[in-house]
C-alpha atoms as a PDB file:
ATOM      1  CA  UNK A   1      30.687 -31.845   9.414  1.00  0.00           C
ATOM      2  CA  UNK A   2      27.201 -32.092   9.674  1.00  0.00           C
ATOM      3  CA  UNK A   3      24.448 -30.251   7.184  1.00  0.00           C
ATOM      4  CA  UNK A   4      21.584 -28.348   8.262  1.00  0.00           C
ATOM      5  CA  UNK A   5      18.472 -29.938   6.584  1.00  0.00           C
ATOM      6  CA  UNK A   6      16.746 -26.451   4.578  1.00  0.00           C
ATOM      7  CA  UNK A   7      13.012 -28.605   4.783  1.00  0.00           C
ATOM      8  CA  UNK A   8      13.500 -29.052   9.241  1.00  0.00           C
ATOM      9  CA  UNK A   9      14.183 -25.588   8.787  1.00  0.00           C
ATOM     10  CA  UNK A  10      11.458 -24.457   7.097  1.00  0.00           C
ATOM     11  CA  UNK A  11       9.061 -26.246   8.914  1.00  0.00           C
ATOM     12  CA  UNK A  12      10.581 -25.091  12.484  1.00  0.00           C
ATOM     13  CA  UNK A  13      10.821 -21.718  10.788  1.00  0.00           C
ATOM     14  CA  UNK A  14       7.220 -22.031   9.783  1.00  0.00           C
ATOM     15  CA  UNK A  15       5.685 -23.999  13.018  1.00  0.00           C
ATOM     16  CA  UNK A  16       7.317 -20.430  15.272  1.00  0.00           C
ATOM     17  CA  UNK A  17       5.955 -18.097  12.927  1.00  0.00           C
ATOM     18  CA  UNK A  18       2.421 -19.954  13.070  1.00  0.00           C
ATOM     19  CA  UNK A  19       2.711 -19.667  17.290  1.00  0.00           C
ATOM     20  CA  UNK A  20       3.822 -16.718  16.854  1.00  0.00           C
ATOM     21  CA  UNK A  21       1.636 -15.251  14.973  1.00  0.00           C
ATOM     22  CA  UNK A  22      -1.368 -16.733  16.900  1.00  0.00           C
ATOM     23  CA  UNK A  23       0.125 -16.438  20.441  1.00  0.00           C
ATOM     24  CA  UNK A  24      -2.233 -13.916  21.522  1.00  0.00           C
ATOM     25  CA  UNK A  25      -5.477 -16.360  20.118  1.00  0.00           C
ATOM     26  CA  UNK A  26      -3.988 -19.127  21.909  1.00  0.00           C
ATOM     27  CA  UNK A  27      -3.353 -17.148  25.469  1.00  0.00           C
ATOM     28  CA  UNK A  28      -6.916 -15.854  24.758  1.00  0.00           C
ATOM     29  CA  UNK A  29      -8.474 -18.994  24.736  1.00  0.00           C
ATOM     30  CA  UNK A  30      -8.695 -21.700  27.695  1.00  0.00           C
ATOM     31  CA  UNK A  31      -6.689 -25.278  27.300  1.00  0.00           C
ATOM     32  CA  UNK A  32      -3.925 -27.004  26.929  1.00  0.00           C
ATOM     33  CA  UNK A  33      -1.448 -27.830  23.807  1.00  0.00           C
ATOM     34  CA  UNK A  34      -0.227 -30.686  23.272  1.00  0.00           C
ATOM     35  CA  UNK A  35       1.816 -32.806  20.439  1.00  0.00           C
ATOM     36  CA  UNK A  36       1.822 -36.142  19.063  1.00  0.00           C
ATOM     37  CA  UNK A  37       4.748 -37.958  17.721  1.00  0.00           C
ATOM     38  CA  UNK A  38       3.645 -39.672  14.273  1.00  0.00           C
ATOM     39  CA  UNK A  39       6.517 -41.890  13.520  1.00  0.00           C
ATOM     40  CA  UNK A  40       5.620 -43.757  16.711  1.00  0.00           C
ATOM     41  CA  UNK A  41       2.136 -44.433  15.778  1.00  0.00           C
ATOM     42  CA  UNK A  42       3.308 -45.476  12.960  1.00  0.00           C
ATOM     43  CA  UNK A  43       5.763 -48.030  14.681  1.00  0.00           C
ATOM     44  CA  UNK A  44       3.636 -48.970  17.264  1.00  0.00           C
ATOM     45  CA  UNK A  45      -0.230 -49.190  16.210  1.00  0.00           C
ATOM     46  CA  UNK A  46      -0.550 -52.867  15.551  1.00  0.00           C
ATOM     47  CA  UNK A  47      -2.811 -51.607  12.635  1.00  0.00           C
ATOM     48  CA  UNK A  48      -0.424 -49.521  10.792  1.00  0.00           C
ATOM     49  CA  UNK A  49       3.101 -52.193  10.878  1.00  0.00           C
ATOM     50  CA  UNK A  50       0.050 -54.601   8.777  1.00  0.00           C
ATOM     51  CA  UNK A  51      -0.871 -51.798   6.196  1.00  0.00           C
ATOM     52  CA  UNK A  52       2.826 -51.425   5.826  1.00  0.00           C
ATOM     53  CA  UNK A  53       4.022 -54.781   5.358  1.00  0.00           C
ATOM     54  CA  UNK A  54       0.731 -55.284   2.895  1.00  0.00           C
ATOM     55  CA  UNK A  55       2.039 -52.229   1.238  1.00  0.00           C
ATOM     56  CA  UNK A  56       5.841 -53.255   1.120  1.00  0.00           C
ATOM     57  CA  UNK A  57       4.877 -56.329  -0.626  1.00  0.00           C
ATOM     58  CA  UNK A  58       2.933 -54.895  -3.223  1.00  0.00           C
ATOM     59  CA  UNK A  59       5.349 -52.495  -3.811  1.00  0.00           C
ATOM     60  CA  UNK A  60       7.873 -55.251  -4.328  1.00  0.00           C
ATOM     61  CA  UNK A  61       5.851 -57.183  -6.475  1.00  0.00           C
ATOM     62  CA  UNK A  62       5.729 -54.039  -8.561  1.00  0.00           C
ATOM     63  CA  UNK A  63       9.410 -53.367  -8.444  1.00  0.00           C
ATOM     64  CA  UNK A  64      10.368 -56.683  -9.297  1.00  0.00           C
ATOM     65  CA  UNK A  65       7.964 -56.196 -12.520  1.00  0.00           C
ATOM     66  CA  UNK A  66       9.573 -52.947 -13.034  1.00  0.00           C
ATOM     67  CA  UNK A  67      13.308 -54.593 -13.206  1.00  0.00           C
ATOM     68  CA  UNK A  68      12.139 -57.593 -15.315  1.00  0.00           C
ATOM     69  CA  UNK A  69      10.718 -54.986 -17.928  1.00  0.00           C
ATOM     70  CA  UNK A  70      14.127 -52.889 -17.623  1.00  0.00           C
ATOM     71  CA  UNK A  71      16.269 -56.396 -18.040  1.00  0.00           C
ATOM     72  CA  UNK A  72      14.154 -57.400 -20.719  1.00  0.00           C
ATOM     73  CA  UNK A  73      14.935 -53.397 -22.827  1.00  0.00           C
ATOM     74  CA  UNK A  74      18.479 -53.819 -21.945  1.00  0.00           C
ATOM     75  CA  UNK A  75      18.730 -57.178 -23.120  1.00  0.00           C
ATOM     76  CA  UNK A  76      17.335 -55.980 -26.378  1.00  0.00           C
ATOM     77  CA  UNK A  77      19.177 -53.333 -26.415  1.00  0.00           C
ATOM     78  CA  UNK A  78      22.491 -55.286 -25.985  1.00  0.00           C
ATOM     79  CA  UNK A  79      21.775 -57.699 -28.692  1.00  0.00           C
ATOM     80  CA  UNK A  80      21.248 -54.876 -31.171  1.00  0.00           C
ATOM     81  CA  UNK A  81      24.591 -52.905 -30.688  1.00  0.00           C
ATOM     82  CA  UNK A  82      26.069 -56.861 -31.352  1.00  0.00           C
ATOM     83  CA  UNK A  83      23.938 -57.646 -34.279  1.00  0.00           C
ATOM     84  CA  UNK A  84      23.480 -53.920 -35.756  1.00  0.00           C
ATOM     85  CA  UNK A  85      26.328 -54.298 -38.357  1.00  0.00           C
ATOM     86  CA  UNK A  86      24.880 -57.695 -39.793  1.00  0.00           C
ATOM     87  CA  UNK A  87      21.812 -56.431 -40.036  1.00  0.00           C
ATOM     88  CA  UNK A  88      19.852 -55.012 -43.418  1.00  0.00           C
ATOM     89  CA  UNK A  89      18.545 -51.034 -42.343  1.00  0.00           C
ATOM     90  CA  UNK A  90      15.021 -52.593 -42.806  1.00  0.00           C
ATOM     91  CA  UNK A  91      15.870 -55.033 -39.788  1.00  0.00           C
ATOM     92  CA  UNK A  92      17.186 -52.377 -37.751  1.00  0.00           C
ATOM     93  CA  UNK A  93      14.806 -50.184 -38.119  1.00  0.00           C
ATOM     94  CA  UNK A  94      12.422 -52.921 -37.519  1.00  0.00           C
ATOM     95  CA  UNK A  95      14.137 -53.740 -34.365  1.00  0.00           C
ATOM     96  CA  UNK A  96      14.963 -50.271 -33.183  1.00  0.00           C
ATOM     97  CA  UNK A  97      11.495 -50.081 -33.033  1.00  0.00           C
ATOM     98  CA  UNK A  98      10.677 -53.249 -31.019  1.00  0.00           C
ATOM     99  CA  UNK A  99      13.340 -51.714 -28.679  1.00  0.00           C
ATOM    100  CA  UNK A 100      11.483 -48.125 -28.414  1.00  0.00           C
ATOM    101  CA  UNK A 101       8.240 -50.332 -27.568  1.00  0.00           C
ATOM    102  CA  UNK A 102       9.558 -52.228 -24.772  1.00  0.00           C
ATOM    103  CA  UNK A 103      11.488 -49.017 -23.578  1.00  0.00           C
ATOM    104  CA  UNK A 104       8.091 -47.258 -23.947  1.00  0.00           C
ATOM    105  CA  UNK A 105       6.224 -50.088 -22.399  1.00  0.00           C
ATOM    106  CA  UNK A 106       8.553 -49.797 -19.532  1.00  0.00           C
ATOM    107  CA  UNK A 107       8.375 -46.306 -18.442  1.00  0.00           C
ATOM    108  CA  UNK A 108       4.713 -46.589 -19.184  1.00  0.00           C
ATOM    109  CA  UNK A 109       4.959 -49.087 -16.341  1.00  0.00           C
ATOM    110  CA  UNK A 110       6.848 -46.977 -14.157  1.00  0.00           C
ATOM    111  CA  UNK A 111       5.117 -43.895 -14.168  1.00  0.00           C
ATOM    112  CA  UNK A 112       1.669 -45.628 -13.766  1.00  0.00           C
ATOM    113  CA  UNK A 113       3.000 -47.783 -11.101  1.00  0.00           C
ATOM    114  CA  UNK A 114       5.572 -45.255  -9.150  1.00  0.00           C
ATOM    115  CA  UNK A 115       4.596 -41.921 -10.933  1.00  0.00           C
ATOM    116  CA  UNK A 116       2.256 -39.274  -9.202  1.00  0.00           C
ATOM    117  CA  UNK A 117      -1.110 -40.927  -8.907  1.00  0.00           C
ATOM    118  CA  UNK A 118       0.127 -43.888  -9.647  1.00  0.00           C
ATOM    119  CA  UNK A 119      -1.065 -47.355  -8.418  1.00  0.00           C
ATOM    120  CA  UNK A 120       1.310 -46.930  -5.106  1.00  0.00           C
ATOM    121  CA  UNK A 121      -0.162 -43.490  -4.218  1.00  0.00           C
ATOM    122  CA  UNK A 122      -3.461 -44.866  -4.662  1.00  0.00           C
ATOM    123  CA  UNK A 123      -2.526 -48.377  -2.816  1.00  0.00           C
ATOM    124  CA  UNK A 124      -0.886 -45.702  -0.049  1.00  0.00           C
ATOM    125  CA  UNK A 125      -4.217 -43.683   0.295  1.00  0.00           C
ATOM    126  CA  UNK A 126      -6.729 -46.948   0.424  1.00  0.00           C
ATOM    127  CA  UNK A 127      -4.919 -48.681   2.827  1.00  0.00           C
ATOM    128  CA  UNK A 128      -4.114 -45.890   5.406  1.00  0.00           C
ATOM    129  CA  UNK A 129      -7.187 -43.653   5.036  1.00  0.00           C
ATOM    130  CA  UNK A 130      -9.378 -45.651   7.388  1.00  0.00           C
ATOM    131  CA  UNK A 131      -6.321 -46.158   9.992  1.00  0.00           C
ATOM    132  CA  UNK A 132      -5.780 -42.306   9.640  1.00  0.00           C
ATOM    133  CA  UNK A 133      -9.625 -41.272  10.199  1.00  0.00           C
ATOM    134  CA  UNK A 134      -9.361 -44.133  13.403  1.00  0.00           C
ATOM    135  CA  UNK A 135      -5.745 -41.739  14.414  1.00  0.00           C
ATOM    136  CA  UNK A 136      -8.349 -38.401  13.754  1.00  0.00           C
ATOM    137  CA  UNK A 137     -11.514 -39.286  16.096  1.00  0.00           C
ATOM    138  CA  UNK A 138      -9.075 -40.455  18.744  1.00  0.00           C
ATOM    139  CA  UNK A 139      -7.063 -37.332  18.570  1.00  0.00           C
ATOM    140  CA  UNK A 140     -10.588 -35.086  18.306  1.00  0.00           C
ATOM    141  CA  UNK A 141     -11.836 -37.320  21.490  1.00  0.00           C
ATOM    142  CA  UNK A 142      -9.029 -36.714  23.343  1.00  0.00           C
ATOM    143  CA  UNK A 143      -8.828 -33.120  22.910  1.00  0.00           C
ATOM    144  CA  UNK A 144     -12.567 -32.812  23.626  1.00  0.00           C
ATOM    145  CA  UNK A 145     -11.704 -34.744  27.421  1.00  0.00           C
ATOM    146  CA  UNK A 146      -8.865 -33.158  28.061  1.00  0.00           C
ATOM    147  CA  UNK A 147      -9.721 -29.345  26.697  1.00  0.00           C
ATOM    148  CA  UNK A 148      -6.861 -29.132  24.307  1.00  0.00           C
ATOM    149  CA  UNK A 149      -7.335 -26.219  22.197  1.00  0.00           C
ATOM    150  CA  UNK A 150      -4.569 -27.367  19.456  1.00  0.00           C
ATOM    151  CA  UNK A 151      -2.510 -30.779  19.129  1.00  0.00           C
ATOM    152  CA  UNK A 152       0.688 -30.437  17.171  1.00  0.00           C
ATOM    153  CA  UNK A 153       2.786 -33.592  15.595  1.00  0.00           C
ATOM    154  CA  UNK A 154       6.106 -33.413  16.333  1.00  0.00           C
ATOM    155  CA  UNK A 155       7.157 -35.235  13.543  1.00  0.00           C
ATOM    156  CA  UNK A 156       6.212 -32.773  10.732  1.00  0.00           C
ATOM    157  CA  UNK A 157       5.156 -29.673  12.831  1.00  0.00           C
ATOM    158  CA  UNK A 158       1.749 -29.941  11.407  1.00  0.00           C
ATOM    159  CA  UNK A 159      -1.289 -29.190  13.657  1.00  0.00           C
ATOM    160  CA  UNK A 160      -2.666 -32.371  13.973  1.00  0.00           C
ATOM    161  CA  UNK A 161      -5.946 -30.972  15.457  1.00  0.00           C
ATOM    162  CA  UNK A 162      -7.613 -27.594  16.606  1.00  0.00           C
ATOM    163  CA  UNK A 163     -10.254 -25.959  18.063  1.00  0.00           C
ATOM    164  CA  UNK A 164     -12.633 -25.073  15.330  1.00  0.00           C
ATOM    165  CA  UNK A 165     -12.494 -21.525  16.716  1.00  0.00           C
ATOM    166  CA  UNK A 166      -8.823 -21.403  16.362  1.00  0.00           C
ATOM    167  CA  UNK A 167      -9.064 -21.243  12.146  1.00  0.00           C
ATOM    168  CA  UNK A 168      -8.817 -17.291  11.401  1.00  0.00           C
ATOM    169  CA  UNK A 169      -8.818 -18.085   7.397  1.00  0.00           C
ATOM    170  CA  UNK A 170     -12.017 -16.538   6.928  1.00  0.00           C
ATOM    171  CA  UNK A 171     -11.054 -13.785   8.774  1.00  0.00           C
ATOM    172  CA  UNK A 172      -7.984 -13.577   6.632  1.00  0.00           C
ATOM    173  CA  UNK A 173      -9.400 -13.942   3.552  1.00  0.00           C
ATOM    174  CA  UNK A 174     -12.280 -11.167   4.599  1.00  0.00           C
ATOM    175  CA  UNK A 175      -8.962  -9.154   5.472  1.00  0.00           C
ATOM    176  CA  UNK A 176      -7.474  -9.723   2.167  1.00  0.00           C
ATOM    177  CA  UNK A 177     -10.826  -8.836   0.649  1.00  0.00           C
ATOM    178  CA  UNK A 178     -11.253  -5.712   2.283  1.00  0.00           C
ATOM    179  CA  UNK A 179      -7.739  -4.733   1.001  1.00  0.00           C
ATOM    180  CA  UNK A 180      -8.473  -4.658  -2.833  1.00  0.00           C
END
């Protein structure tokens, strides 16, 4: 039996409300819509399969420090729960806190390396920004030529790019304002 994905949902849920909602702003204006398909540029821009495999490795330089510092706690840990009942309570304590140190060390590690903000978020948003501005002119350029009003990606059912007339936040917010 197959499950219904809630996020697809929500985001085909959300991409009809959003035409929709601004069917009559779209029929009012002149162009075309059209959509992109992300996971193929992705796939197929020479420029984007480098980033990635420069990412992937980086990442699994990372990981491989990540499960070298997790060997090295567990290994720790292992030899204590051997050695705890020959040791004085001065040398356990002493090395249950070696063992909180490394543990500490360890998910310092992690959540600096893999955590939000972390070095791979970071590594993520260096090495795609400049191929993702290059994606952005080429989509605004294309547009411009071809008198698209709005370019959706199929992928995500984001707008990848509109018409600057086609933003009514102000309006909304002046709406919203007007309301109080």
């Amino acid at each position: 039996m197959f499950r219904i994905n809630s996020k697809i949902v929500a985001v085909f849920l959300s991409g009809m409300s959003f035409l929709i909602l601004f069917s009559t702003q779209l029929l009012a204006q002149e162009g075309k819509i059209g959509y992109i398909d992300s996971m193929k540029l992705r796939t197929s821009y020479k420029e984007f399969a480098d980033v990635q495999v420069k990412f992937d490795q980086e990442v699994a330089k990372w990981q491989l420090q990540a499960d070298s510092l997790k060997k090295g706690v567990d290994s720790l840990q292992a030899d204590f729960d051997k050695q705890s009942l020959l040791l004085s309570e001065e040398k356990k304590k002493e090395k249950e806190h070696f063992i909180e140190q490394k543990k500490t060390e360890y998910t310092t590690f992690v959540n600096q390396t893999f955590g939000p903000g972390g070095k791979m978020e970071k590594l993520n948003t260096d090495l795609t920004k400049p191929i993702l501005d290059k994606i952005n002119a080429a989509l605004e350029k294309i547009a411009l030529e071809n008198n698209y009003i709005m370019i959706f990606d199929a992928v995500n059912g984001n707008v990848a790019w509109a018409k600057k007339g086609l933003d009514l936040t102000d309006m909304v917010l002046d709406a919203l304002s007007k309301m109080q």
